[in-house]
Protein backbone atom coordinates (compact mmCIF):
# COMPACT_ATOMS: atom_id res chain seq x y z
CA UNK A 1 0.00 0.00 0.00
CA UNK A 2 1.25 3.41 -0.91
CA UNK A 3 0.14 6.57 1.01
CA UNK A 4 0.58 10.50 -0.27
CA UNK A 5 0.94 12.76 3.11
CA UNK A 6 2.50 15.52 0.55
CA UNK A 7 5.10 12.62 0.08
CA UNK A 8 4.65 8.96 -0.87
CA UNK A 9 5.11 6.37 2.14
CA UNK A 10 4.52 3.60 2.78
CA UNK A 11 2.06 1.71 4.94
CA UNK A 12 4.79 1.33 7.88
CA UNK A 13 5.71 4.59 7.23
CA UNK A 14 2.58 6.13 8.02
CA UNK A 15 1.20 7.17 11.13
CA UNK A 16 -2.20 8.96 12.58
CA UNK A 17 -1.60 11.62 15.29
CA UNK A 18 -4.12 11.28 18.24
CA UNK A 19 -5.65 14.73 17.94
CA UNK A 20 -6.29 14.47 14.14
CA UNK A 21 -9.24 16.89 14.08
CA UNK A 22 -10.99 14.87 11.66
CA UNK A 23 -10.42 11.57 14.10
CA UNK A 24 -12.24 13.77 16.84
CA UNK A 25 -14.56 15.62 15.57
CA UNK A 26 -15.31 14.09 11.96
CA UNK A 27 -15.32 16.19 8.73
CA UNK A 28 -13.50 13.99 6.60
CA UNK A 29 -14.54 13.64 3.17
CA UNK A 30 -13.64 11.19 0.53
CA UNK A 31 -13.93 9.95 -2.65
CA UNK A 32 -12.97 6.29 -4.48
CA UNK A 33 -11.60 5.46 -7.80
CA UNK A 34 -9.76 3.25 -9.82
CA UNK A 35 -7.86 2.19 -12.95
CA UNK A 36 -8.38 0.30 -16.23
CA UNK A 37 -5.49 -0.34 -17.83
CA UNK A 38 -3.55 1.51 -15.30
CA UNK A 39 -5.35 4.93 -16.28
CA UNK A 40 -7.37 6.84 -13.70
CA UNK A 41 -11.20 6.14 -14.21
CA UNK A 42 -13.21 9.63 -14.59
CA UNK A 43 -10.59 11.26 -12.00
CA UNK A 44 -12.48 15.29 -12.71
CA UNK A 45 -15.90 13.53 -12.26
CA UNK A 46 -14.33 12.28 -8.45
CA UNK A 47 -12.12 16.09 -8.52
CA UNK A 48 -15.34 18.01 -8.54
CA UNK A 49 -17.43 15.89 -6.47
CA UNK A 50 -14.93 16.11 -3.82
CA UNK A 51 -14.89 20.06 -4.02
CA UNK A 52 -18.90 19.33 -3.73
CA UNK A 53 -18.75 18.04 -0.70
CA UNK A 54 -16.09 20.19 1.16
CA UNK A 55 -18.69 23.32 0.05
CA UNK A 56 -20.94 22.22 2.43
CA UNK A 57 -18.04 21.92 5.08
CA UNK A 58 -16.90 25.14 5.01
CA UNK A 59 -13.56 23.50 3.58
CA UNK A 60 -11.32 24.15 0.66
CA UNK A 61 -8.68 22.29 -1.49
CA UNK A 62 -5.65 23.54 -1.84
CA UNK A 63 -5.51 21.75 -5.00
CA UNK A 64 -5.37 22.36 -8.40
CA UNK A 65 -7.27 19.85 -10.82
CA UNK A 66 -3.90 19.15 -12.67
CA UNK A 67 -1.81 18.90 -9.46
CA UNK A 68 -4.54 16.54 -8.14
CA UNK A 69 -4.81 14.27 -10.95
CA UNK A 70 -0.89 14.35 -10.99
CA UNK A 71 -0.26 13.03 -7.89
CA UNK A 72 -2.31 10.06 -8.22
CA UNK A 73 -0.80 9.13 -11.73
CA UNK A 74 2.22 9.19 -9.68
CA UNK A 75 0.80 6.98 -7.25
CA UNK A 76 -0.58 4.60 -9.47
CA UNK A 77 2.80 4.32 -11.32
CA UNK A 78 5.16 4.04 -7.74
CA UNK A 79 2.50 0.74 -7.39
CA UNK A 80 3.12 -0.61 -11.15
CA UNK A 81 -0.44 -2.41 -10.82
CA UNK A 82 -4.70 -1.92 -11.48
CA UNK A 83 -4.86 0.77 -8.50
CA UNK A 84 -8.04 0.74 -6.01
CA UNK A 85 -7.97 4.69 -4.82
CA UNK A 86 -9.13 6.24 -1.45
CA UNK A 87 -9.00 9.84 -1.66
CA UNK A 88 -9.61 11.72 1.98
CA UNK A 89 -9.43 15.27 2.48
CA UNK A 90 -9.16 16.11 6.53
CA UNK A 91 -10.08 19.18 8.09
CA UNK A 92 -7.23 21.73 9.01
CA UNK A 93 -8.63 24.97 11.30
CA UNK A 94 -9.67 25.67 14.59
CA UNK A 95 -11.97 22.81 16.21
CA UNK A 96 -13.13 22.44 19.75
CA UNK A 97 -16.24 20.81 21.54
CA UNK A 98 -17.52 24.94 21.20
CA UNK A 99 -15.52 25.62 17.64
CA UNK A 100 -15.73 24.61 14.55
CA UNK A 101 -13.94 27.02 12.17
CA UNK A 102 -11.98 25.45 9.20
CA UNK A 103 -9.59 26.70 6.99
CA UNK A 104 -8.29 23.87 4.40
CA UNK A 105 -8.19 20.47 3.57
CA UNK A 106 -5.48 18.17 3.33
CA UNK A 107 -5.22 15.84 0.77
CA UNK A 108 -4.46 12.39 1.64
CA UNK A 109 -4.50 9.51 -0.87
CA UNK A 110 -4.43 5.34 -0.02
CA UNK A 111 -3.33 3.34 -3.19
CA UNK A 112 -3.66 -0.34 -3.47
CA UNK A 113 -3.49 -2.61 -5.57
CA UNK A 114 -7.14 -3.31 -7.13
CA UNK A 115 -8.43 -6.83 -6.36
CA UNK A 116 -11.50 -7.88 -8.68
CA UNK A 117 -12.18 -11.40 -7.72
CA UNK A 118 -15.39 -13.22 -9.83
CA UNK A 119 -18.51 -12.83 -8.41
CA UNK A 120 -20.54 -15.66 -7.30
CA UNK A 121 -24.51 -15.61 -6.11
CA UNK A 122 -25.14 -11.88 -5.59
CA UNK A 123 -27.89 -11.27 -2.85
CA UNK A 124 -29.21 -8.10 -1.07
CA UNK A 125 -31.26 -6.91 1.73
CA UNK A 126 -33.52 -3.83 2.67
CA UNK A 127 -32.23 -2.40 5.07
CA UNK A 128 -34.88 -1.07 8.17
CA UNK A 129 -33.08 2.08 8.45
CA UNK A 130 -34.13 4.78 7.01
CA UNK A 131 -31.94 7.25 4.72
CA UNK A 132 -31.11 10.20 6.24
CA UNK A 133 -33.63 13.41 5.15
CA UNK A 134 -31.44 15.31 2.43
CA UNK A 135 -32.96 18.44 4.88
CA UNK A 136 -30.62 17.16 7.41
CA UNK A 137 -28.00 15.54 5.73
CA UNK A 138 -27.74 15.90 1.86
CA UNK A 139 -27.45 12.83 -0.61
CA UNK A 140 -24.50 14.00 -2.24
CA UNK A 141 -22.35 14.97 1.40
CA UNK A 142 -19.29 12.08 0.63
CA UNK A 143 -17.83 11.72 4.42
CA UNK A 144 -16.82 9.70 6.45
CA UNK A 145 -18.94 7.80 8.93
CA UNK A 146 -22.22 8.86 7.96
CA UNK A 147 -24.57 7.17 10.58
CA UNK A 148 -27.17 5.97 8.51
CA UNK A 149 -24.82 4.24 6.20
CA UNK A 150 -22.78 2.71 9.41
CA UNK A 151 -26.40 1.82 10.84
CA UNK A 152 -27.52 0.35 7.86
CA UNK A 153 -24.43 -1.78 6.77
CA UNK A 154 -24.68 -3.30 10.60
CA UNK A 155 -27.23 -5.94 9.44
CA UNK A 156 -25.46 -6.78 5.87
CA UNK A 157 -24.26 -10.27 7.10
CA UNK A 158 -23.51 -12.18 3.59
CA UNK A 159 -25.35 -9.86 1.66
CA UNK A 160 -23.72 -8.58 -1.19
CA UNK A 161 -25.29 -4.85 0.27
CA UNK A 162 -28.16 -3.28 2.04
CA UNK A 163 -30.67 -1.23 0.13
CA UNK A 164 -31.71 2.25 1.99
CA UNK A 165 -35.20 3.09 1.77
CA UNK A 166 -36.33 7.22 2.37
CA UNK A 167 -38.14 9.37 4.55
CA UNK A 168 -40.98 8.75 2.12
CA UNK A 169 -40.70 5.11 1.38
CA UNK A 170 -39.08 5.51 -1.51
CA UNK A 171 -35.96 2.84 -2.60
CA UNK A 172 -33.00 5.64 -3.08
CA UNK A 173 -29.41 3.58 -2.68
CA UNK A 174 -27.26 0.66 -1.11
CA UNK A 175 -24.65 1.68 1.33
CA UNK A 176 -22.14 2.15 -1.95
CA UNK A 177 -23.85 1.61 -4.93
CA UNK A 178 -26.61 2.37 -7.17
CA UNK A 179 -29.61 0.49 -8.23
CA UNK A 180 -31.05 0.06 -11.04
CA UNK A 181 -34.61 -2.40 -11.88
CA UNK A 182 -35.88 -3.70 -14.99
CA UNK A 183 -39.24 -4.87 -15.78
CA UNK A 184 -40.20 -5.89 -19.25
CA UNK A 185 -37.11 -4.77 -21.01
CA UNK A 186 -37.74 -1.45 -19.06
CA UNK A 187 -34.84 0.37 -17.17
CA UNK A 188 -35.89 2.32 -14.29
CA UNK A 189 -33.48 3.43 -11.50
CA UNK A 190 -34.34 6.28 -8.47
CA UNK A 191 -34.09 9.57 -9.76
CA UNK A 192 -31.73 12.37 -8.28
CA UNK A 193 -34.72 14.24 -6.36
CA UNK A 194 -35.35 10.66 -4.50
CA UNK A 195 -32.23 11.46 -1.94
CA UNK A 196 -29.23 9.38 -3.70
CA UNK A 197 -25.69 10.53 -4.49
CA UNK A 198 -25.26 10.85 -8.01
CA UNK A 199 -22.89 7.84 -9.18
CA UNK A 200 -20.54 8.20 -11.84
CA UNK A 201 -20.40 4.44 -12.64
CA UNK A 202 -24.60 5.34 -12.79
CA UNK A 203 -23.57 7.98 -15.12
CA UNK A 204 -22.08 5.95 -17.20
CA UNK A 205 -24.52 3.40 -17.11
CA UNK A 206 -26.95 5.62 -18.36
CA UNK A 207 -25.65 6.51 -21.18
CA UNK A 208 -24.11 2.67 -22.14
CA UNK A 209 -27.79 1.49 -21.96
CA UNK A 210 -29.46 4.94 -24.03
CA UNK A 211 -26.54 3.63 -26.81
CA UNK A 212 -27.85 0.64 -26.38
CA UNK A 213 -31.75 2.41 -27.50
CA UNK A 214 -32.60 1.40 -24.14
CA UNK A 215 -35.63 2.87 -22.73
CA UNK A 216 -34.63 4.34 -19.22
CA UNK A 217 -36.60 6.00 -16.58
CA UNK A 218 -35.12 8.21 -13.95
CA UNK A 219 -38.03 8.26 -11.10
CA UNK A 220 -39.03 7.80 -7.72
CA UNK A 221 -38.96 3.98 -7.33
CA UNK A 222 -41.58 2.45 -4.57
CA UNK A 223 -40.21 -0.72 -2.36
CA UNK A 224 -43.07 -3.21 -4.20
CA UNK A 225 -41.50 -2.07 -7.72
CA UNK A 226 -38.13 -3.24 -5.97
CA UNK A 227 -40.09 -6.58 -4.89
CA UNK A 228 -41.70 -7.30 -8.30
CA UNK A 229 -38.80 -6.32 -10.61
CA UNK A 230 -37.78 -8.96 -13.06
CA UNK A 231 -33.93 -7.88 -12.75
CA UNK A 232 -31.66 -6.15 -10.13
CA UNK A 233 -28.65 -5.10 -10.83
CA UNK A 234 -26.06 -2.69 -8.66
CA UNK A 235 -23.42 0.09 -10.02
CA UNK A 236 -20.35 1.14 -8.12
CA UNK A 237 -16.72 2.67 -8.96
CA UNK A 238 -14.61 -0.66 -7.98
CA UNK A 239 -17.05 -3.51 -9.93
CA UNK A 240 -18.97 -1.41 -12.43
CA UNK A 241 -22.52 -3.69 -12.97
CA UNK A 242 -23.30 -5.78 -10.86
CA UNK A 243 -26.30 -8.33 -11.45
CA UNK A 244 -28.01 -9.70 -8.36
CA UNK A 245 -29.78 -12.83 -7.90
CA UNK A 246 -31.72 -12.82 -4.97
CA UNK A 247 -33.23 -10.05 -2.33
CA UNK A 248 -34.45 -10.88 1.19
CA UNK A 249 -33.77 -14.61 1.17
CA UNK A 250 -36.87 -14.93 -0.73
CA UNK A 251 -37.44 -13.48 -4.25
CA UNK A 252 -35.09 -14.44 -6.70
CA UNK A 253 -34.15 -12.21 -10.19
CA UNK A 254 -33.24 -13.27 -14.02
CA UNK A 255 -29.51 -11.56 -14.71
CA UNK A 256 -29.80 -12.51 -18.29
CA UNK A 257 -30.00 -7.92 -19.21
CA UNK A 258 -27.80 -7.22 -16.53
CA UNK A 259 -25.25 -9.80 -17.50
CA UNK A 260 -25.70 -8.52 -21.19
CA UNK A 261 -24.88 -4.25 -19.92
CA UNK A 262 -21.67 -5.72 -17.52
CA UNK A 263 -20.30 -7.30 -20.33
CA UNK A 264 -20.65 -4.31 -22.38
CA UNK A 265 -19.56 -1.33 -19.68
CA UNK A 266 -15.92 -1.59 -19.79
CA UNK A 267 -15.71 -1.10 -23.13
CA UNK A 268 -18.23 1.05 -23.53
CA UNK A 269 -16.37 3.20 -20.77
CA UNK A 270 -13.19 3.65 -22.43
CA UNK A 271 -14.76 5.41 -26.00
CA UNK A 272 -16.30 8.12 -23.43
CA UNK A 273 -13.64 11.01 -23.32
CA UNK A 274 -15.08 12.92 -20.12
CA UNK A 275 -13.94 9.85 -18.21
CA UNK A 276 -10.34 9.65 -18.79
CA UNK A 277 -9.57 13.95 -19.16
């Protein structure tokens, strides 16, 4: 594992100082990416999406888009493999138990080599707690230890992940992916306005499958149209598609479409400029 402090170390190398603000008092925002072929994955997509959620803490980056998508093509060649990417940004300011008054960010970045092992019988779960109310917390806040998720990933077991439901009863996310339904040849995944983070691999997705002539709806979802789907299938940065099989121990989905669009993403993917400037 390789770790940029302003510096590349390594993993023994690296060390957490006991009054890290973002350790006691939180604030820490991230993001997650990856290669293909050893070339960052949609890096200004994750770049401005990070900035997104530092707005809302008061933060800034002292960071450049170049310099930022520099120093993790450095990192990914110092590891000379497929890289999985945790980019953190940790507060730097004045915090107390009565002050909370930030200044910058730091970057931090954890490099690793990217693991993709085959997937075997892909089941999910809805979860029983809630999403958090975008009122309180918003959808597209990327930090740290966000209680619902932490709640909600508590009763995961062997489940492949745990789908959130809203304030409303509405199906919005799993704990880190999208989801997306399809019933007769119909695409339908939660819209924007039903509380989800807006996924880049879901970006993507979108348009592979209106290439495709797809028919795609962006909507609110209810839980029954989750229930009486004929396919599931998940996005997320480190897999891409996912197709699941079962949901709740009980109903079980066809894969035979979602099979057909994982196939098809990587190299759909890597013909899309915006994800590789």
């Amino acid at each position: 594992m390789l770790v940029w402090r302003k510096a590349w170390l390594t993993e023994a190398e690296t060390k957490l100082d006991i009054d890290e603000p973002g350790f006691l008092y939180g604030g820490v925002a991230y993001e997650t990416l990856r290669t293909y072929d050893m070339k960052l994955f949609a890096p200004k997509y994750h770049y401005e999406r990070l900035l997104n959620t530092l707005s809302y803490l008061g933060l800034e980056l002292p960071l450049d888009y170049p310099t930022f998508r520099r120093i993790l093509e450095e990192g990914v060649q110092k590891l000379g493999k497929e890289a999985s990417i945790r980019v953190i940004v940790v507060p730097r300011g004045r915090f107390s138990a009565f002050e909370y008054s930030p200044e910058h960010g730091e970057l931090i970045v954890y490099m690793r080599e990217l693991k993709v092992e085959p997937l075997g019988y892909v089941k999910i779960k809805v979860s029983n707690v809630r999403k958090i109310d975008p009122l309180s917390t918003p959808a597209d806040l990327k930090v740290a230890g966000r209680t619902d998720i932490l709640l909600a990933k508590r009763s995961k077991g062997d489940a492949y992940d745990v789908i959130m439901i809203g304030n409303r009863g509405q199906v919005c996310e799993g704990t880190f992916t999208n989801v997306f339904l399809v019933k007769k040849d119909r695409l339908i995944t939660p819209s924007v306005e039903s509380g989800i983070l807006p996924g880049i691999t879901r970006l993507n997705t979108l348009r592979l499958c209106r290439t495709l002539g797809m028919t795609v709806e962006e909507r609110w979802v209810e839980l029954a149209e989750l229930y009486g789907a004929d396919e599931v299938f998940l996005t997320h940065t480190s897999r891409g598609i996912v197709p699941v099989n079962e949901i709740d121990e009980w109903k079980r989905y066809e894969t035979r479409i979602g099979q057909f669009l994982a196939s098809r993403f990587e190299e759909f993917i890597k013909t899309v400029k915006e994800n590789w400037e």
